[in-house]
Protein backbone atom coordinates (compact mmCIF):
# COMPACT_ATOMS: atom_id res chain seq x y z
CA UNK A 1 -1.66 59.53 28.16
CA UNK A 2 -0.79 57.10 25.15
CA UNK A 3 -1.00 59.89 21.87
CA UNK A 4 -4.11 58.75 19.11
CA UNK A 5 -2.48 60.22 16.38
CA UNK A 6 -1.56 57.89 13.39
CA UNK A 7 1.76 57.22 12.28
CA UNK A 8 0.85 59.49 9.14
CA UNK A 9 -0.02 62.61 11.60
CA UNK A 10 2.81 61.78 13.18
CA UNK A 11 5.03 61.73 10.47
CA UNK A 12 3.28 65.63 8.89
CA UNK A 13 4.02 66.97 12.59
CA UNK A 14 7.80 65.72 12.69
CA UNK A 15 8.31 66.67 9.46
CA UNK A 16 6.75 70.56 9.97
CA UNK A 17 8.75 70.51 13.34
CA UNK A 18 11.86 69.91 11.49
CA UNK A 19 11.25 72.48 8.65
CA UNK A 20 10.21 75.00 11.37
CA UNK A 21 13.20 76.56 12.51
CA UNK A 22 14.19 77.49 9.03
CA UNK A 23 10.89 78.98 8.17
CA UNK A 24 11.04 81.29 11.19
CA UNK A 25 14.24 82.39 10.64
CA UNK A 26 13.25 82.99 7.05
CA UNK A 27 10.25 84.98 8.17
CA UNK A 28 12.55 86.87 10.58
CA UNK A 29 14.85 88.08 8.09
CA UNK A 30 11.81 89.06 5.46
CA UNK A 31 9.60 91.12 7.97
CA UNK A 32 13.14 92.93 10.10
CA UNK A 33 15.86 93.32 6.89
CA UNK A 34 16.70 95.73 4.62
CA UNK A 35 16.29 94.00 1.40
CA UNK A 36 15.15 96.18 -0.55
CA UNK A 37 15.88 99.85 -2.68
CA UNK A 38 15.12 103.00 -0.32
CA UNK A 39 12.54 104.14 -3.69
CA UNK A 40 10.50 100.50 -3.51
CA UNK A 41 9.97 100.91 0.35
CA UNK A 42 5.75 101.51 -0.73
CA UNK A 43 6.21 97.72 -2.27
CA UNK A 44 8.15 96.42 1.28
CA UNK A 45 4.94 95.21 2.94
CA UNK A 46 3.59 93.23 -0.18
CA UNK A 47 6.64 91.51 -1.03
CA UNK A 48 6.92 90.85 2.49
CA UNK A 49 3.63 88.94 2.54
CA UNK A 50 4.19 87.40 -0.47
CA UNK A 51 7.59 85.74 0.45
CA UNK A 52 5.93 84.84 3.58
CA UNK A 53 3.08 83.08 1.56
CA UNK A 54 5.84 81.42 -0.69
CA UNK A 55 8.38 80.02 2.40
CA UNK A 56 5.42 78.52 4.37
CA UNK A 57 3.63 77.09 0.93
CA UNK A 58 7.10 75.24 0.48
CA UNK A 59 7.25 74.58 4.28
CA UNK A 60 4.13 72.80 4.41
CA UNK A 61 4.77 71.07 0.75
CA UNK A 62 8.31 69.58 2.09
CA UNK A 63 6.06 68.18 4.85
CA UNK A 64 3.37 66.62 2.20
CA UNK A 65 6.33 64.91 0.08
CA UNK A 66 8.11 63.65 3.07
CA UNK A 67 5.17 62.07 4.46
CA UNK A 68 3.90 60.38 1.15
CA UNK A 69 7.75 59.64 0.32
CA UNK A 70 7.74 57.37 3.55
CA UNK A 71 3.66 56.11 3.68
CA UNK A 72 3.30 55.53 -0.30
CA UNK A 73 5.79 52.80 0.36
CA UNK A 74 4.45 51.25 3.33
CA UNK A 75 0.95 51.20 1.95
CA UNK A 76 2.43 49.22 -0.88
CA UNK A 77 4.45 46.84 1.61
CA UNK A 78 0.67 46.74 2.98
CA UNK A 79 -1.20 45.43 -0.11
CA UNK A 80 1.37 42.89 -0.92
CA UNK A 81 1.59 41.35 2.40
CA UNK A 82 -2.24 41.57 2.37
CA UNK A 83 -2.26 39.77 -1.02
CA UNK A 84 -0.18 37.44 0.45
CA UNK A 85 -2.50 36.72 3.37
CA UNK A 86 -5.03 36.00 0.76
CA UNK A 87 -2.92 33.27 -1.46
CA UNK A 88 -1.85 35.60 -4.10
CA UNK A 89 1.88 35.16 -4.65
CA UNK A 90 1.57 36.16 -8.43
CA UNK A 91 1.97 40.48 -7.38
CA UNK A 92 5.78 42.04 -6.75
CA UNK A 93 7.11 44.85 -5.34
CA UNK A 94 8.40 47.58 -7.41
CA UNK A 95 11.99 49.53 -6.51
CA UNK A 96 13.24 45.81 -5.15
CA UNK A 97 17.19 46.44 -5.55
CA UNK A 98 20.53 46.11 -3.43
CA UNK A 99 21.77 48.90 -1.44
CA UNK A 100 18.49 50.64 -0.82
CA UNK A 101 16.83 49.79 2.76
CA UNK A 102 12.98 50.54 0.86
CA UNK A 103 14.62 48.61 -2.21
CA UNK A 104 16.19 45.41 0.43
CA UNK A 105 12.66 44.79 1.62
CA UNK A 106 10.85 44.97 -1.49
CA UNK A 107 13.75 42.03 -2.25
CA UNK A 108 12.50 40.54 0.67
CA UNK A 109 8.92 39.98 0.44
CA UNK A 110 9.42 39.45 -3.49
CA UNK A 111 11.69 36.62 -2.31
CA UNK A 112 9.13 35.92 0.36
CA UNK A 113 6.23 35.58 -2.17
CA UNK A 114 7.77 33.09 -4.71
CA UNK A 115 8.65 31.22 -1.47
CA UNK A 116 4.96 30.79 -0.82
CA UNK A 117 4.13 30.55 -4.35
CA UNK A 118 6.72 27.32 -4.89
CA UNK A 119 5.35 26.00 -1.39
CA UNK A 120 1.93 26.03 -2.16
CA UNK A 121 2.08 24.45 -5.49
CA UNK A 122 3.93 21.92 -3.82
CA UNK A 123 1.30 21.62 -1.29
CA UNK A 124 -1.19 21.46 -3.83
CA UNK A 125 0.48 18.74 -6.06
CA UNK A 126 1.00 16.75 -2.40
CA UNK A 127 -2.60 16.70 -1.81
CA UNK A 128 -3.66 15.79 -5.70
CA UNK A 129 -1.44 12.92 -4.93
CA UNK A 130 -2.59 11.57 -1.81
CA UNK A 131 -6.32 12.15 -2.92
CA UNK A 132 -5.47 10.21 -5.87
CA UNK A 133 -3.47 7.28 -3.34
CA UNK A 134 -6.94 7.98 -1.63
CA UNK A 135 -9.38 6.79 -4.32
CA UNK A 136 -7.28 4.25 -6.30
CA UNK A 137 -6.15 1.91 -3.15
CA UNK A 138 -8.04 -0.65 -1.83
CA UNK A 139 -8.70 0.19 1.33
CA UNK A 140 -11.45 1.94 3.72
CA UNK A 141 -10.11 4.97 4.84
CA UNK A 142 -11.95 7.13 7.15
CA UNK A 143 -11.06 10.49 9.38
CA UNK A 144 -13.32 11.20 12.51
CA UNK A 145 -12.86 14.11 14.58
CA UNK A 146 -12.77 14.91 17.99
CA UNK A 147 -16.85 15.04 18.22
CA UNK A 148 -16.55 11.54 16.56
CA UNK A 149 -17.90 12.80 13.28
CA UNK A 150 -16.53 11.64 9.96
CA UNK A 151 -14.49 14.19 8.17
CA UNK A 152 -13.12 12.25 5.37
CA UNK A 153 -13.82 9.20 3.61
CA UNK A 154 -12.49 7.63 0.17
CA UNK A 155 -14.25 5.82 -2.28
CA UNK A 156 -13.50 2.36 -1.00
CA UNK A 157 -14.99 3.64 2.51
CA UNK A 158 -18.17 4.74 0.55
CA UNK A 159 -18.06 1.37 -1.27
CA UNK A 160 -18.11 -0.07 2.04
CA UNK A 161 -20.90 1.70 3.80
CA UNK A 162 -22.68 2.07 0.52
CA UNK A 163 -23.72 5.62 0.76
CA UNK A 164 -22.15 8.39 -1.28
CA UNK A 165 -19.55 10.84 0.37
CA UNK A 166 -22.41 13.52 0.51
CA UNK A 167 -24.59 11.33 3.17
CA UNK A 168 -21.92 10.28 5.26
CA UNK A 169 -19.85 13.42 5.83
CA UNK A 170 -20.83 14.97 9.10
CA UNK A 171 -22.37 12.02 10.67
CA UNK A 172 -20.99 10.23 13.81
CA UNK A 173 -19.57 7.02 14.06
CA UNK A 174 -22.38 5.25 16.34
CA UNK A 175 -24.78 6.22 13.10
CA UNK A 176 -22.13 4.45 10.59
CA UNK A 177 -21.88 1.33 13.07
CA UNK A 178 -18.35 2.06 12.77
CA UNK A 179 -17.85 3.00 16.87
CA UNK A 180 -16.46 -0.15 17.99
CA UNK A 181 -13.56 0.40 15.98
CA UNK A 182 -12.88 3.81 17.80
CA UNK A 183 -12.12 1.72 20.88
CA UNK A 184 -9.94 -1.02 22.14
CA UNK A 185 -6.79 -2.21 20.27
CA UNK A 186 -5.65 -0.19 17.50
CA UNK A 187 -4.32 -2.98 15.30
CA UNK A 188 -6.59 -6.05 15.39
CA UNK A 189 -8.74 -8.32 13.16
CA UNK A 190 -12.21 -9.29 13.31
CA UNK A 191 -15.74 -10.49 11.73
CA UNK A 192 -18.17 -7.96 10.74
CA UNK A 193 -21.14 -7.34 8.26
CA UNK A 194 -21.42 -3.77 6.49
CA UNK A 195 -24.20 -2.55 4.45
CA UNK A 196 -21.53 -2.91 1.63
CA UNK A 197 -18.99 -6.59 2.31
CA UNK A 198 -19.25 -9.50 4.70
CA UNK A 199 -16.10 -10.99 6.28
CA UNK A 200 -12.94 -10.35 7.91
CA UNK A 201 -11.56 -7.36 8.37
CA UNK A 202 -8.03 -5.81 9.61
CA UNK A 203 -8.07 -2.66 11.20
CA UNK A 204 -5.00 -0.05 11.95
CA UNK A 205 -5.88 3.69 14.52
CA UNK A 206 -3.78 6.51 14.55
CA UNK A 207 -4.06 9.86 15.99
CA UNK A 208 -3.64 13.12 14.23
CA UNK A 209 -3.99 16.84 14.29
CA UNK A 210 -5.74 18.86 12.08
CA UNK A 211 -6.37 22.71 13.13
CA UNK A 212 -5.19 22.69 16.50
CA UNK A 213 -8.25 19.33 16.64
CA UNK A 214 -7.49 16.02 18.08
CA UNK A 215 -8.50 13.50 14.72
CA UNK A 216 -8.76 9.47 14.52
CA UNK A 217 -7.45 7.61 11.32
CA UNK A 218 -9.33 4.76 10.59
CA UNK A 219 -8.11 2.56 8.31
CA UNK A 220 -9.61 -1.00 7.16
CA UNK A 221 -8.75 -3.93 4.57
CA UNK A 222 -10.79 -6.84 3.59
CA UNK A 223 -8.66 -10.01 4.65
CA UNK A 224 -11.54 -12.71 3.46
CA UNK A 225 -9.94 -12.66 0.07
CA UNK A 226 -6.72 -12.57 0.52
CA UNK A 227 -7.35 -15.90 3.34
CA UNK A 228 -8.95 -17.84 0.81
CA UNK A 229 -6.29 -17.72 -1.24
CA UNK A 230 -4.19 -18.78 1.27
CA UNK A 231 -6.51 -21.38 2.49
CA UNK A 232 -6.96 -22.74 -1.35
CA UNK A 233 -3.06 -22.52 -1.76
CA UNK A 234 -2.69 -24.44 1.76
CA UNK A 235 -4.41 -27.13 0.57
CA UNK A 236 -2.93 -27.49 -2.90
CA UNK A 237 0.18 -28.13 -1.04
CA UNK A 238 -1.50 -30.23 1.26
CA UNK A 239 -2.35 -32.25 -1.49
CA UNK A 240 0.04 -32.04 -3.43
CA UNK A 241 2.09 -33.03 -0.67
CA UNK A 242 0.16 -36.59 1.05
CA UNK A 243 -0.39 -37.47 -3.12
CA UNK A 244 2.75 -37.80 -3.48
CA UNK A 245 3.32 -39.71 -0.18
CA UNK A 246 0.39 -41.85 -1.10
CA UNK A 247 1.47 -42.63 -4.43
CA UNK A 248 5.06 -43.77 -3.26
CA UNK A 249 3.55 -46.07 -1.00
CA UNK A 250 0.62 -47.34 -2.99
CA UNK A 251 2.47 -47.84 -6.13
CA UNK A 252 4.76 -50.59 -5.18
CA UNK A 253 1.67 -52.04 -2.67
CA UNK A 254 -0.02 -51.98 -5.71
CA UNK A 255 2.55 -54.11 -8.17
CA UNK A 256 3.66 -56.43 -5.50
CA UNK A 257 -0.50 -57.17 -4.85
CA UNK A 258 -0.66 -57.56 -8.10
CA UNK A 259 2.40 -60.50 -8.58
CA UNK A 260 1.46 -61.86 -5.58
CA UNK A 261 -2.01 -62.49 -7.00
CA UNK A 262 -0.50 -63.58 -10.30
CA UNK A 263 1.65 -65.85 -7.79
CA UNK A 264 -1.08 -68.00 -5.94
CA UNK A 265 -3.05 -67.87 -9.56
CA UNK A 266 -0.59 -70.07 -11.22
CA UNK A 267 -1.34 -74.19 -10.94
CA UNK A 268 0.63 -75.98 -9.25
CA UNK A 269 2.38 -73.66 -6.91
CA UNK A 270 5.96 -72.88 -7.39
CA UNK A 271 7.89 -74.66 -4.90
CA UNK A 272 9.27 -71.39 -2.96
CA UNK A 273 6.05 -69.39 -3.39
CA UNK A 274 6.13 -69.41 0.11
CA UNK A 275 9.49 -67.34 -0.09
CA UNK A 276 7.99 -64.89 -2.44
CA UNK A 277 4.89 -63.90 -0.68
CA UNK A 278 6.52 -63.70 2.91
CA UNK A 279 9.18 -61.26 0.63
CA UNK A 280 6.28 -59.14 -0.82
CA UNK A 281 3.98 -59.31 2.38
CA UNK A 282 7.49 -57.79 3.75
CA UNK A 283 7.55 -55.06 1.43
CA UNK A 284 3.56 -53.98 2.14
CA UNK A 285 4.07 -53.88 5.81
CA UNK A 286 7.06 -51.93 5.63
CA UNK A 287 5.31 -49.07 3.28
CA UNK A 288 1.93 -49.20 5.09
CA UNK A 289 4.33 -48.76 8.41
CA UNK A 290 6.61 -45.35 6.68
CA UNK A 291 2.76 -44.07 5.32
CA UNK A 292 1.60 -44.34 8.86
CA UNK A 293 4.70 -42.93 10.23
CA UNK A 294 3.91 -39.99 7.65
CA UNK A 295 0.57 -39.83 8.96
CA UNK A 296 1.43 -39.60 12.04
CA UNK A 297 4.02 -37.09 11.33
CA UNK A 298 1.47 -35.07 10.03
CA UNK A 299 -0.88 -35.03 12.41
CA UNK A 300 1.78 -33.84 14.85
CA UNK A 301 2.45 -30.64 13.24
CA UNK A 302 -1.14 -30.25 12.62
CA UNK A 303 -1.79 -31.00 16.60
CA UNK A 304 0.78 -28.67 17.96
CA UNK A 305 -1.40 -26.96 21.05
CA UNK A 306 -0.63 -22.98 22.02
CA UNK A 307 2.14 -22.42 24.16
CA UNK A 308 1.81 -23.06 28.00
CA UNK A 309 3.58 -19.52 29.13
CA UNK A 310 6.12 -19.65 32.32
CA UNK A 311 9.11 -17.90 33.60
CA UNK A 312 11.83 -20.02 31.89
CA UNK A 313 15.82 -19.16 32.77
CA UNK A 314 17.51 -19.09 29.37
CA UNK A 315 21.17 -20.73 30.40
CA UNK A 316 19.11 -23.44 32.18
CA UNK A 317 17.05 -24.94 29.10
CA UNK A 318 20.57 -24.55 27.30
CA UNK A 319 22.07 -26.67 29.65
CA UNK A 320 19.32 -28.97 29.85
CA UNK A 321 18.95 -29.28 25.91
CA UNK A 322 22.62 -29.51 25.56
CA UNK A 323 23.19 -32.55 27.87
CA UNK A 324 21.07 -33.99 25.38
CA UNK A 325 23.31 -34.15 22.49
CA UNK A 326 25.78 -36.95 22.86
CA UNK A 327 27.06 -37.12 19.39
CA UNK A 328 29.20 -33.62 19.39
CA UNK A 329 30.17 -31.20 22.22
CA UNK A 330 28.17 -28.44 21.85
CA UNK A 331 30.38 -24.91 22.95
CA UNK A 332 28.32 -22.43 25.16
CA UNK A 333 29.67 -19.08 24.68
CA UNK A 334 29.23 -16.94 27.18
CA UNK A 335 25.79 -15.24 27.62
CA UNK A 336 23.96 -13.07 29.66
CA UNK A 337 21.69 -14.55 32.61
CA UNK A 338 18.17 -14.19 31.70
CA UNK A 339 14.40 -15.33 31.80
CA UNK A 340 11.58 -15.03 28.96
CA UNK A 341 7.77 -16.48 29.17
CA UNK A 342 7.98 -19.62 27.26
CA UNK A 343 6.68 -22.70 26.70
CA UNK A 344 9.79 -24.78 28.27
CA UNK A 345 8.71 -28.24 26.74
CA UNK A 346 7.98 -26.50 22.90
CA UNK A 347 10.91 -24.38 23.54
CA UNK A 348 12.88 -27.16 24.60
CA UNK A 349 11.93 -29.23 21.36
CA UNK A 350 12.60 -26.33 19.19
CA UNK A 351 16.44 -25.81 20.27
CA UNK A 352 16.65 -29.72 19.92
CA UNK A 353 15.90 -29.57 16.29
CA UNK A 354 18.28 -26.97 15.58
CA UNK A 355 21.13 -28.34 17.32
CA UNK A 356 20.39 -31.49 15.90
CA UNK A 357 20.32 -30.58 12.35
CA UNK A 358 23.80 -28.89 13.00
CA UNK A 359 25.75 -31.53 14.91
CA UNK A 360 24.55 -33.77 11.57
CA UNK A 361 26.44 -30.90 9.39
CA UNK A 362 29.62 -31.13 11.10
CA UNK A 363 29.47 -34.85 11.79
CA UNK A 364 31.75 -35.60 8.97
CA UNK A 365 34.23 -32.97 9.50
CA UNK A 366 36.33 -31.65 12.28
CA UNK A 367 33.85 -28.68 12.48
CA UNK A 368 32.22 -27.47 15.90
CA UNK A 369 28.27 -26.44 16.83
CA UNK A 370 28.09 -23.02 18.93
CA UNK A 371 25.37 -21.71 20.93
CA UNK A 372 24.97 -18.22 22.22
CA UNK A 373 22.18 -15.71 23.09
CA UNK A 374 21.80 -12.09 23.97
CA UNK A 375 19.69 -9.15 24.76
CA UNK A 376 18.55 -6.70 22.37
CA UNK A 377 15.95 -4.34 22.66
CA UNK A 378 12.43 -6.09 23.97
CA UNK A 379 13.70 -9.29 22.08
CA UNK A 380 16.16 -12.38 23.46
CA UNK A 381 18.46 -14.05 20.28
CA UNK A 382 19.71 -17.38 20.56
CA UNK A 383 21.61 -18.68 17.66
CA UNK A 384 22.92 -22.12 17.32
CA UNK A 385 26.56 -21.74 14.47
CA UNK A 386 27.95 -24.56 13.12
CA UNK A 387 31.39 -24.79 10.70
CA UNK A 388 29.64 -27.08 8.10
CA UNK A 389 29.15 -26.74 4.60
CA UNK A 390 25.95 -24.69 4.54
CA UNK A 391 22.74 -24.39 3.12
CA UNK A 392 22.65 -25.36 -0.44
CA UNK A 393 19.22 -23.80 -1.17
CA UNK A 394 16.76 -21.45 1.43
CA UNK A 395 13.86 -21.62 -0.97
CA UNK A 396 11.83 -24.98 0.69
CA UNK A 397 13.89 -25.25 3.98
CA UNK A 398 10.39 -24.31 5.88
CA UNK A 399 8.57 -26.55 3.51
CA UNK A 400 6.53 -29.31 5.42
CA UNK A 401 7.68 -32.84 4.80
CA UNK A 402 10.82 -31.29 2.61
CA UNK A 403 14.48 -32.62 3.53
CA UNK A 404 17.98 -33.42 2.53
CA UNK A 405 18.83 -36.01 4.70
CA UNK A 406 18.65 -39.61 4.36
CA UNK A 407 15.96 -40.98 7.04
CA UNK A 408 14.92 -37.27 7.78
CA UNK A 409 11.17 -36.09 8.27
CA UNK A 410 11.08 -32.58 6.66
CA UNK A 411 9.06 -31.84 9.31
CA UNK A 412 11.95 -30.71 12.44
CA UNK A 413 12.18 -26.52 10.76
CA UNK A 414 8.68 -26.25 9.89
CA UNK A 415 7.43 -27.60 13.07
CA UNK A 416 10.55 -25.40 15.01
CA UNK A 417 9.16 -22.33 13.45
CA UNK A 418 5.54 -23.46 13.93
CA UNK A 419 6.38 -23.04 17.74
CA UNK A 420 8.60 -19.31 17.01
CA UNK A 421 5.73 -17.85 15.61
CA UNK A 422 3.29 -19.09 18.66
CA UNK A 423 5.77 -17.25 20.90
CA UNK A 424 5.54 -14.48 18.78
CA UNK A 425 9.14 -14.47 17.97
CA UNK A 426 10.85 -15.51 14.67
CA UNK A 427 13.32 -18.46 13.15
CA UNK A 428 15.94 -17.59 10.17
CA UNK A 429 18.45 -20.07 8.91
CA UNK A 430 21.42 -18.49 6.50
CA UNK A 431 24.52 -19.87 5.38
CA UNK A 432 27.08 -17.26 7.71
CA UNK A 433 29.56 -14.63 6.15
CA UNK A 434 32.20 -15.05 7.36
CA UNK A 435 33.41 -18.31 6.70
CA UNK A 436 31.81 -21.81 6.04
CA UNK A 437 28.47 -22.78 7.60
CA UNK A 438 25.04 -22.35 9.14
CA UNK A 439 23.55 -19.70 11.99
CA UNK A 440 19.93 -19.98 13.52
CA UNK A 441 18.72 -17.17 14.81
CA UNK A 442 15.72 -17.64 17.32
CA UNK A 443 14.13 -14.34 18.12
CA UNK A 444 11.66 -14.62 21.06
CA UNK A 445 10.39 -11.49 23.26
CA UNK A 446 11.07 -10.75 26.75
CA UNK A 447 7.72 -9.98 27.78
CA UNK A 448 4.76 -11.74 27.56
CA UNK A 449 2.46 -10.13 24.66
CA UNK A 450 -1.18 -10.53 24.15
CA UNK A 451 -1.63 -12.74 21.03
């Protein structure tokens, strides 16, 4: 049977056990020697008693002091750990010093305490931070639990549902309208109306735990803002862009209108009038032909429909698109065999803008036009290298209607990366590093993604 006694009992019964033997043999030598004078033998039995009274008074005080010598300690080790428990890292143990075993763990839990102490300040100035991130940002930020209830909010959240933090804690996300967001895709746009904004809205989920509880982040941003700016800024260059179109080709339709009228004015015709209106009738055709060529260049980028998705084989539409370009051989490195869902005909127009643009860089030089791809991760990389001089400037190279070239569009990169970005892939252009020269780099994915 398992003993009840405490660790203190315990302790007083050890401790008289030990002293025991001595006392006996103490008591054995009062009560059967011959300690004292033959003439004090009437005082034998007193002094007997007494020294018997003294040697098991010190017998059972030994066992006192041992006891509190070892508990008083522990009861200490007790209320500091206890304080600790409770957040109060300000107490220390007394008696903490090297070369003691009492004095080592004192050092230990003193140690142990400014630990705590150093951990929870930084815990605390953590969370004054991120509640300060919290309030300031601009964005909804809500925390649900696993019973769907809202647990934390900031104040562009309350803004949102316009209530104040007190009404909305505790209440579930059906009764804030906010449930549909709870579900589906974690990272997605859309139109909705809340008690405090109307617009669109992007939305970003994630998971956490919080006391051993499942949680949902819910975090939203009001796009409307930030898209009319981009939609006033679209057509700023918009216009900014067919004004200045327009005004090359209006300007001189405009002066020769104006001689020609001044022409057939004048009495009696000059004799090779004739001449000089078939010469300036030239000159309007051929700038109302390049401002419908513009127009029409325009409305193809504008027109460019969302990619038909197939299995297309890579070194196939290479080969294809490569058979097209007479001018310069093109060198196919050697490349891995494989297929990607792709629009082939978009596709197929994309790589024949880029390997145009760099057989016309190497053209006038003895410089040669690479093409390669490989695998890497969920994504496919073609790039198309070329040895000529490189890219003067990056800043407008994606800039409709910009271009370099004598005769050129300035509409071949922005419509190539128009048709990237449908794939959800990616076009860069850089001047390369290790010598003279361009690389595109045409990141598309392997597997079809739901746009």
């Amino acid at each position: 049977m398992r003993s009840r006694l405490t660790y203190e009992q315990r302790l007083f019964w050890l401790a008289l056990a030990a002293g025991a033997p001595a006392v006996l043999l103490a008591a054995a030598w009062i009560w059967r020697g011959a300690f004292l004078p033959q003439y004090a033998s009437e005082f034998a039995n007193p002094v007997r008693w007494l020294l018997t009274l003294l040697a098991g008074t010190t017998w059972l005080g030994g066992a006192f002091a041992v006891r509190a010598r070892v508990v008083r300690p522990l009861q200490t080790l007790a209320n500091l750990l206890s304080a600790l428990g409770e957040g109060d890292f300000s107490v220390r143990g007394r008696g903490a010093r090297r070369g003691d075993a009492l004095g080592e763990v004192m050092l230990e839990v003193n140690a142990l305490s400014r630990l705590l102490r150093d951990q929870r300040l930084g815990a605390l100035e953590a969370s004054a931070l991120l509640r300060t991130v919290m309030e300031e940002i601009n964005l909804a930020v809500f925390a649900f639990d696993d019973a769907r209830k809202l647990r934390l909010v900031n104040r562009a959240g309350e803004r949102l549902l316009a209530q104040p933090i007190e009404r909305l804690l505790g209440r579930t996300a059906e009764e804030l309208n906010l449930a549909d967001c709870l579900a589906g895709e974690s990272s997605r746009t859309f139109q909705a109306a809340f008690p405090g904004g109307l617009g669109r809205w992007g939305m970003r989920r994630s998971s956490f735990r919080q006391g051993g509880r499942p949680h949902q982040l819910l975090v939203m941003a009001d796009l409307s803002k930030a898209l009319r700016d981009e939609e006033r800024q679209a057509w700023q260059r918009l216009l900014r862009v067919l004004g200045h179109e327009l005004n090359n080709s209006l300007a001189p339709i405009k002066s020769i209108s104006t001689s020609l009228a001044a022409l057939l004015a004048r009495e009696p015709l000059p004799e090779d009038w004739r001449d000089d209106a078939a010469r300036g009738l030239s000159v309007v055709s051929a700038r109302a032909d390049a401002l419908s060529r513009f127009m029409e260049s325009y409305a193809q980028l504008a027109r460019l429909p969302a990619p038909k998705l197939q299995s297309v084989n890579v070194a196939t539409l290479v080969r294809r698109v490569v058979a097209l370009e007479t001018r310069r051989e093109i060198l196919v490195q050697p490349s891995p065999e494989v297929s990607i869902p792709a629009d082939p005909d978009q596709l197929e127009q994309l790589l024949i803008n880029l390997l145009r643009n760099a057989v016309d860089a190497v053209l006038e030089t003895s410089g040669a036009v690479r093409l390669r791809w490989r695998v890497g991760g969920p994504e496919v990389e073609l790039q198309v290298e070329d040895d000529g001089p490189g890219l003067g400037s990056t800043a407008n190279l994606f800039v409709p209607f910009f271009t370099t070239k004598a005769g050129g569009s300035g509409i071949g990169l922005a419509l190539s990366r128009q048709i990237a970005e449908g794939h959800n892939g990616s076009l860069i252009l850089q001047n390369r590093a290790d010598a003279s020269g361009c690389i595109a780099s045409l990141r598309l994915p392997m597997h079809r993604e739901d746009r």
